[in-house]
Protein backbone atom coordinates (compact mmCIF):
# COMPACT_ATOMS: atom_id res chain seq x y z
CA UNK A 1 -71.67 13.23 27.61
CA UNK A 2 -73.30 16.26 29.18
CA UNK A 3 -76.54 15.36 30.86
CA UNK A 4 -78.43 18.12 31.42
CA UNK A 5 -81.41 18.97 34.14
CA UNK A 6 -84.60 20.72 33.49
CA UNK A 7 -86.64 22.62 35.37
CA UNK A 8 -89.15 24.80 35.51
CA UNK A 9 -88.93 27.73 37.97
CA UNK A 10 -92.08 29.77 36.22
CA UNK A 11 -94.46 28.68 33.79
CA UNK A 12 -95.56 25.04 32.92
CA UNK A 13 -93.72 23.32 29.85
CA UNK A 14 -96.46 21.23 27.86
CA UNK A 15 -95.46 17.77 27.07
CA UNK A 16 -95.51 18.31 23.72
CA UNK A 17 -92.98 20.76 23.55
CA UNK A 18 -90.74 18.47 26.02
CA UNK A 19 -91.71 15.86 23.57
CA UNK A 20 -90.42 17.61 20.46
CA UNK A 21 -87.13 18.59 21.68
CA UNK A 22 -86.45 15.13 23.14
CA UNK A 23 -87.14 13.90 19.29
CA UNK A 24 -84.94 16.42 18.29
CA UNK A 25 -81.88 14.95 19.92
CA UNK A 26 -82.87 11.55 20.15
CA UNK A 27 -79.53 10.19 17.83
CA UNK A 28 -77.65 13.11 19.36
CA UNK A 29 -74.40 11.09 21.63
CA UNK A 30 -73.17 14.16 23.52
CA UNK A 31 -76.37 15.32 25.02
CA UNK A 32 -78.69 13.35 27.80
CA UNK A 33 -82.11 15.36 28.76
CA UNK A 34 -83.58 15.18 32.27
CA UNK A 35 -86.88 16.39 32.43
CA UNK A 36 -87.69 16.91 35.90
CA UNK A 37 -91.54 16.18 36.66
CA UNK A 38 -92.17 19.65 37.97
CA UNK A 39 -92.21 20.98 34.80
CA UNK A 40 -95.65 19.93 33.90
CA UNK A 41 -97.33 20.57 37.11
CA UNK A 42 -99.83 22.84 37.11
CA UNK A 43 -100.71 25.32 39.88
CA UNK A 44 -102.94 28.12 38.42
CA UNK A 45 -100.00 30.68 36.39
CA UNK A 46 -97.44 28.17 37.81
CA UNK A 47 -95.77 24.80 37.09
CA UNK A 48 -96.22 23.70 40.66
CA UNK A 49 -96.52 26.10 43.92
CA UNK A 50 -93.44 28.38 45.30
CA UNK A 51 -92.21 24.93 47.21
CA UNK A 52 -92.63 22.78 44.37
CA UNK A 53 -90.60 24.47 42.06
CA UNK A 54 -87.87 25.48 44.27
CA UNK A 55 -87.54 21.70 45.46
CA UNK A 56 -86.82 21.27 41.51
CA UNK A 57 -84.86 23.64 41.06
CA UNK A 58 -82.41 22.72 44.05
CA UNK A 59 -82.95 18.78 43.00
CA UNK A 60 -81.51 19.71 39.52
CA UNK A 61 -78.77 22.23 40.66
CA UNK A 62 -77.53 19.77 43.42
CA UNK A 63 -77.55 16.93 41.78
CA UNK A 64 -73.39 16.07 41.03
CA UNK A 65 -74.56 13.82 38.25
CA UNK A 66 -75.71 16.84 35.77
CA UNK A 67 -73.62 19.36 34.31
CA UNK A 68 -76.29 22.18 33.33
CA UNK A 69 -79.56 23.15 34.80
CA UNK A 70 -81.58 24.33 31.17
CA UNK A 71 -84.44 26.21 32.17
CA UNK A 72 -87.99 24.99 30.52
CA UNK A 73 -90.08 28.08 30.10
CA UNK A 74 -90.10 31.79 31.48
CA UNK A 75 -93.29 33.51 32.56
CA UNK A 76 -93.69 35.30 35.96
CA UNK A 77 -92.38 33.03 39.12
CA UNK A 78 -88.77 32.83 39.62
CA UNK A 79 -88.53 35.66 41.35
CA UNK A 80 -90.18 34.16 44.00
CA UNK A 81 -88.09 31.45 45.02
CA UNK A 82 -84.73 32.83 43.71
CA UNK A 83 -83.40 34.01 47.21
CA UNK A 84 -84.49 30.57 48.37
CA UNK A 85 -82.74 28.86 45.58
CA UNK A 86 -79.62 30.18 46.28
CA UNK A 87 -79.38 29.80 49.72
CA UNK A 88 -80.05 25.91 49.41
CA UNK A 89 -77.35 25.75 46.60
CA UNK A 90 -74.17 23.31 47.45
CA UNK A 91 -70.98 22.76 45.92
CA UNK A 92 -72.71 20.38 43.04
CA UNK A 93 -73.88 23.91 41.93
CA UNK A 94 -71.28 25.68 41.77
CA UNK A 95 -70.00 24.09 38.68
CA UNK A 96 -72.94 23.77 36.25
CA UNK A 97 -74.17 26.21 33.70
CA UNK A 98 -77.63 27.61 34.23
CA UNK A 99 -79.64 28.60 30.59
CA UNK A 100 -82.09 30.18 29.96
CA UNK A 101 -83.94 33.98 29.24
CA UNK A 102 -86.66 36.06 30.34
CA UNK A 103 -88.51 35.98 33.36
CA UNK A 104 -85.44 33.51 34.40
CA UNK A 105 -83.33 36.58 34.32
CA UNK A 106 -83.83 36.76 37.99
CA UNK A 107 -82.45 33.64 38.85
CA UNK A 108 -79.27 34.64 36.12
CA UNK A 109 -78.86 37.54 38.21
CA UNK A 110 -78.83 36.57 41.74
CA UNK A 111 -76.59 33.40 40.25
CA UNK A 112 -74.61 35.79 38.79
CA UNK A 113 -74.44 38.15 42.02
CA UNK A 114 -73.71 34.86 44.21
CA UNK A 115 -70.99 33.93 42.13
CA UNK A 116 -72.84 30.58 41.85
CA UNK A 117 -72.22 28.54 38.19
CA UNK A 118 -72.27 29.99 35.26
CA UNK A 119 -75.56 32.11 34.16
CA UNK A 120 -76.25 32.80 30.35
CA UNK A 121 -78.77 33.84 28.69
CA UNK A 122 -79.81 31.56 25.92
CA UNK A 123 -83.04 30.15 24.42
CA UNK A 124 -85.05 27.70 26.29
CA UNK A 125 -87.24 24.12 25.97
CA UNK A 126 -90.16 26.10 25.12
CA UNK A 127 -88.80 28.34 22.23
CA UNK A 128 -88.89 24.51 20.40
CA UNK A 129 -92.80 26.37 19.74
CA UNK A 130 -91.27 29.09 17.49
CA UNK A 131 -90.53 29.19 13.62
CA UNK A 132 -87.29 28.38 13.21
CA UNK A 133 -87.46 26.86 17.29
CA UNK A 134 -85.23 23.81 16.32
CA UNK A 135 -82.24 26.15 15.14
CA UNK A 136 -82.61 27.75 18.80
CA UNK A 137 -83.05 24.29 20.45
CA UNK A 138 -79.47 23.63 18.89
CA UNK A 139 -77.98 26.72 19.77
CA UNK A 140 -78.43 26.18 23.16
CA UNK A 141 -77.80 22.43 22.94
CA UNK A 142 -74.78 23.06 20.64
CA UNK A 143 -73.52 25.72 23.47
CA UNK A 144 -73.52 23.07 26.38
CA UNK A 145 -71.60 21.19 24.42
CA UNK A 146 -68.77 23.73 24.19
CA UNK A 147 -69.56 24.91 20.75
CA UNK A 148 -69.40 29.14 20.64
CA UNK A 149 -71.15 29.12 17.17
CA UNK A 150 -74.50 30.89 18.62
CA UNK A 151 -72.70 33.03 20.87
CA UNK A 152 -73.73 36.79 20.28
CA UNK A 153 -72.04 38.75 17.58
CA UNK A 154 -70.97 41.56 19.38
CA UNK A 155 -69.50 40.48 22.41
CA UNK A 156 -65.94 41.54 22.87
CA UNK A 157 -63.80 41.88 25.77
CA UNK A 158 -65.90 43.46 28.19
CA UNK A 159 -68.47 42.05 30.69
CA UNK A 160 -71.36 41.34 29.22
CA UNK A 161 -75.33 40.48 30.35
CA UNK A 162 -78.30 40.07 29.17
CA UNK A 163 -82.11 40.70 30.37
CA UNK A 164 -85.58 41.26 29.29
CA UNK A 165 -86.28 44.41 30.02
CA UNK A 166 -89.00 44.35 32.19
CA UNK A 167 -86.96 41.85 34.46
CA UNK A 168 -83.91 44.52 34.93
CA UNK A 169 -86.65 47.07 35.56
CA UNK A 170 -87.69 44.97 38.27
CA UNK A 171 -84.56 43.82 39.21
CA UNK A 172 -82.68 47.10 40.24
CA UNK A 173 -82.88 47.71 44.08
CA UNK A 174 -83.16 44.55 45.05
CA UNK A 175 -81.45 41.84 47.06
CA UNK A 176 -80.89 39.99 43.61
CA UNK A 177 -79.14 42.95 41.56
CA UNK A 178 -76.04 42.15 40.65
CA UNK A 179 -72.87 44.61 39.88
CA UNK A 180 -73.00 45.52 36.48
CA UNK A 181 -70.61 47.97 36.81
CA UNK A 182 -68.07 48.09 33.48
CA UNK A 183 -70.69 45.60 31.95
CA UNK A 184 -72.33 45.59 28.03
CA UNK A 185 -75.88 45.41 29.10
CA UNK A 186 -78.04 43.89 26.71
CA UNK A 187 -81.93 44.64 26.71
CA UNK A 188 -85.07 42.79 24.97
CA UNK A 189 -89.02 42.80 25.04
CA UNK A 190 -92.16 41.60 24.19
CA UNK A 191 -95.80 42.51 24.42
CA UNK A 192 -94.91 45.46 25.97
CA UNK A 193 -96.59 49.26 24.20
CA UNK A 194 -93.15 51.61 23.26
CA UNK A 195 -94.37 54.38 26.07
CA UNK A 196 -94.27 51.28 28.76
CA UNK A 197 -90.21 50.62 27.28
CA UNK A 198 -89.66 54.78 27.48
CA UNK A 199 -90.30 54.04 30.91
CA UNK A 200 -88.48 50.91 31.11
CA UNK A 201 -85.51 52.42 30.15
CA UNK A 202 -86.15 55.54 32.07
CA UNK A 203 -86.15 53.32 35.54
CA UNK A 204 -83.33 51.32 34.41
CA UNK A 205 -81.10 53.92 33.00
CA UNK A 206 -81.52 56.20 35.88
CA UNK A 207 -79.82 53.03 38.17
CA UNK A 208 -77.00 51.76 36.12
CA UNK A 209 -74.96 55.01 34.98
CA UNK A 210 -71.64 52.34 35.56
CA UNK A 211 -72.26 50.36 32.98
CA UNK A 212 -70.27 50.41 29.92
CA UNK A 213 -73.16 50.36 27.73
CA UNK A 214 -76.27 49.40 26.87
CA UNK A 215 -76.93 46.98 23.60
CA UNK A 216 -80.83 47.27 22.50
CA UNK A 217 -82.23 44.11 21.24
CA UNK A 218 -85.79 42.85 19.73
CA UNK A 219 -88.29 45.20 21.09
CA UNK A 220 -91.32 42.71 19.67
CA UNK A 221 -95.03 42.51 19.31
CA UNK A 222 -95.44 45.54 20.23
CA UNK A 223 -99.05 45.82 20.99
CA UNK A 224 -100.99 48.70 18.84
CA UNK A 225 -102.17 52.11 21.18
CA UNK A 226 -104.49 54.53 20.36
CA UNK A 227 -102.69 56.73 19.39
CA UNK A 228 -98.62 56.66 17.91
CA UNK A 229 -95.94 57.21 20.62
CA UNK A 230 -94.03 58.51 18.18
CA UNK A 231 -90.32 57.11 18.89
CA UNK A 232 -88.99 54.08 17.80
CA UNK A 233 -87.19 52.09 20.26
CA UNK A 234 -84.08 52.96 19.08
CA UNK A 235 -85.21 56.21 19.63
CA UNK A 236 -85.94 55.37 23.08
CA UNK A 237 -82.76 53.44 24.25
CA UNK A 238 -80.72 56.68 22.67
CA UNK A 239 -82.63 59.16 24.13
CA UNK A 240 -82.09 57.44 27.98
CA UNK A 241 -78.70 56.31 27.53
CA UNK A 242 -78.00 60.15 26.22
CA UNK A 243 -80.16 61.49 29.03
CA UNK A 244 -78.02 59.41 31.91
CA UNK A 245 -74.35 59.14 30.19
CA UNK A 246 -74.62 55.76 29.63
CA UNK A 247 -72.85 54.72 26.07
CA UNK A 248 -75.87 53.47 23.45
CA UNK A 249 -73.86 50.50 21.32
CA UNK A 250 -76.38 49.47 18.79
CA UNK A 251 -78.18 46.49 18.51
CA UNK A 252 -78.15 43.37 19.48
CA UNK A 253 -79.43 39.94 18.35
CA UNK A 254 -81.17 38.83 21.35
CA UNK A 255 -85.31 38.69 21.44
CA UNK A 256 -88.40 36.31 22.53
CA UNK A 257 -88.17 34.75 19.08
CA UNK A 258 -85.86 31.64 17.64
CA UNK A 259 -82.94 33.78 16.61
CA UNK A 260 -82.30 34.84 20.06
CA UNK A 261 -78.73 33.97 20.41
CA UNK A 262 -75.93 33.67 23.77
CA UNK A 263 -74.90 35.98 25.86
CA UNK A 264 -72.99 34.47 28.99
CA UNK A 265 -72.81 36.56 32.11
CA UNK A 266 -69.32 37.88 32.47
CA UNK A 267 -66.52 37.42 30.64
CA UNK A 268 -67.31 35.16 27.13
CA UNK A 269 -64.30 33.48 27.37
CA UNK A 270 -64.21 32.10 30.63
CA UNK A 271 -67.71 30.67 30.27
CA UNK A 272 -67.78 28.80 27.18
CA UNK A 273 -70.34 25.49 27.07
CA UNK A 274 -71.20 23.39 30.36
């Protein structure tokens, strides 16, 4: 069985959500959810203060009982207690997978960077909320379990990551960057206007010229400005990637929506399930 902790190191989850997804697997043999408490505090933007949710995070990582940490909900905060998290990691983490997307990219990275687990992207509790959420719930559940089904298309051989966009952005000249160097870096946003992702990629672009590429995925709900930018973000991501050297590779299937698929941090092959 793989019993699996959850956390959540930014936003609250609401119980129904948790609620859902527990019904979901309910007959399911191979899969035991943990839902720590923390995830339905409630500290103004936060589930819980900075202390709260890094004591849950290291409960859930630490603990040599569980075999992945599955991360509840993204939303600004785990930044904030990433550096912490990892320094109060011990050997229990080391060998769990940690899940999740978004504004968790930051604790993917500096995992990542650390050499700590096993860091994919993937969707999360709270993507339950979406059309079509169950089919994501699965992919991610059906991923722990070792199954590669929901694993992204276009992965090869090469290193591969994945980020929203605005997390990278943020990301890059920090203590939590990791290498990417010879890496398939794959991008996604949401709620963001297209000249706020020309500059997006204009930051990130200008800071990861050793990459071996950059993969674009859902740029979504894209809010309306007053006046056309006049690129698409295709157009965008080509025009950057052209601009700095850095090899444009098409699309990806990665997004804030339910058909957001896996993309494990590293080599595919060597990180397969929990």
């Amino acid at each position: 069985m793989v019993k699996v902790a959850i956390c959540a190191p930014g936003k609250r989850l609401e119980r129904e959500h948790a609620d859902a997804v527990c019904d979901l697997v309910a007959d399911d043999p191979d899969i035991e959810l943990n839902f720590h408490k923390q995830c339905f505090e409630r500290h103004g933007h936060f589930a819980g203060d900075d202390a709260t949710r890094l004591s849950a995070l290291l409960e859930c990582a630490n603990d040599p009982d569980i075999c992945a940490v599955w991360f509840a909900m993204g939303g600004y905060g785990a930044n904030r207690i990433a550096a912490a998290a990892i320094a109060g990691m011990n050997d229990a983490a080391r060998s769990k997978t940690f899940l999740g997307y978004s504004d968790t990219g930051y604790l993917l990275a500096a995992l990542y960077k650390a050499g700590i687990g096993k860091a994919v992207h993937g969707p999360m509790v709270g993507d339950i909320k979406h059309d079509g959420g169950e089919q994501a719930i699965r992919r991610s559940l059906d991923w722990l379990k070792g199954d590669r089904i929901g694993l992204e298309p276009s992965i090869g051989d090469k290193k591969t990551a994945a980020f929203n966009l605005t997390t990278l952005a943020m990301l890059v000249g920090t203590d939590l960057m990791p290498d990417l160097t010879d890496h398939v870096v794959m991008v996604e946003e949401v709620a963001e206007h297209l000249y706020a992702v020309d500059r997006l990629f204009f930051h990130i672009t200008q800071n990861l010229r050793d990459i071996a590429g950059i993969r674009l995925g859902r740029i979504s709900a894209v809010p309306e400005n007053d006046r056309p930018f006049g690129s698409s973000s295709e157009d965008i991501a080509r025009y950057w990637c052209e601009k700095s050297g850095i090899p444009y590779l098409g699309f990806a299937d990665i997004g804030h929506d339910a058909a957001n698929t896996i993309v494990p941090f590293g080599l595919a092959g060597s990180v397969a399930g929990a």
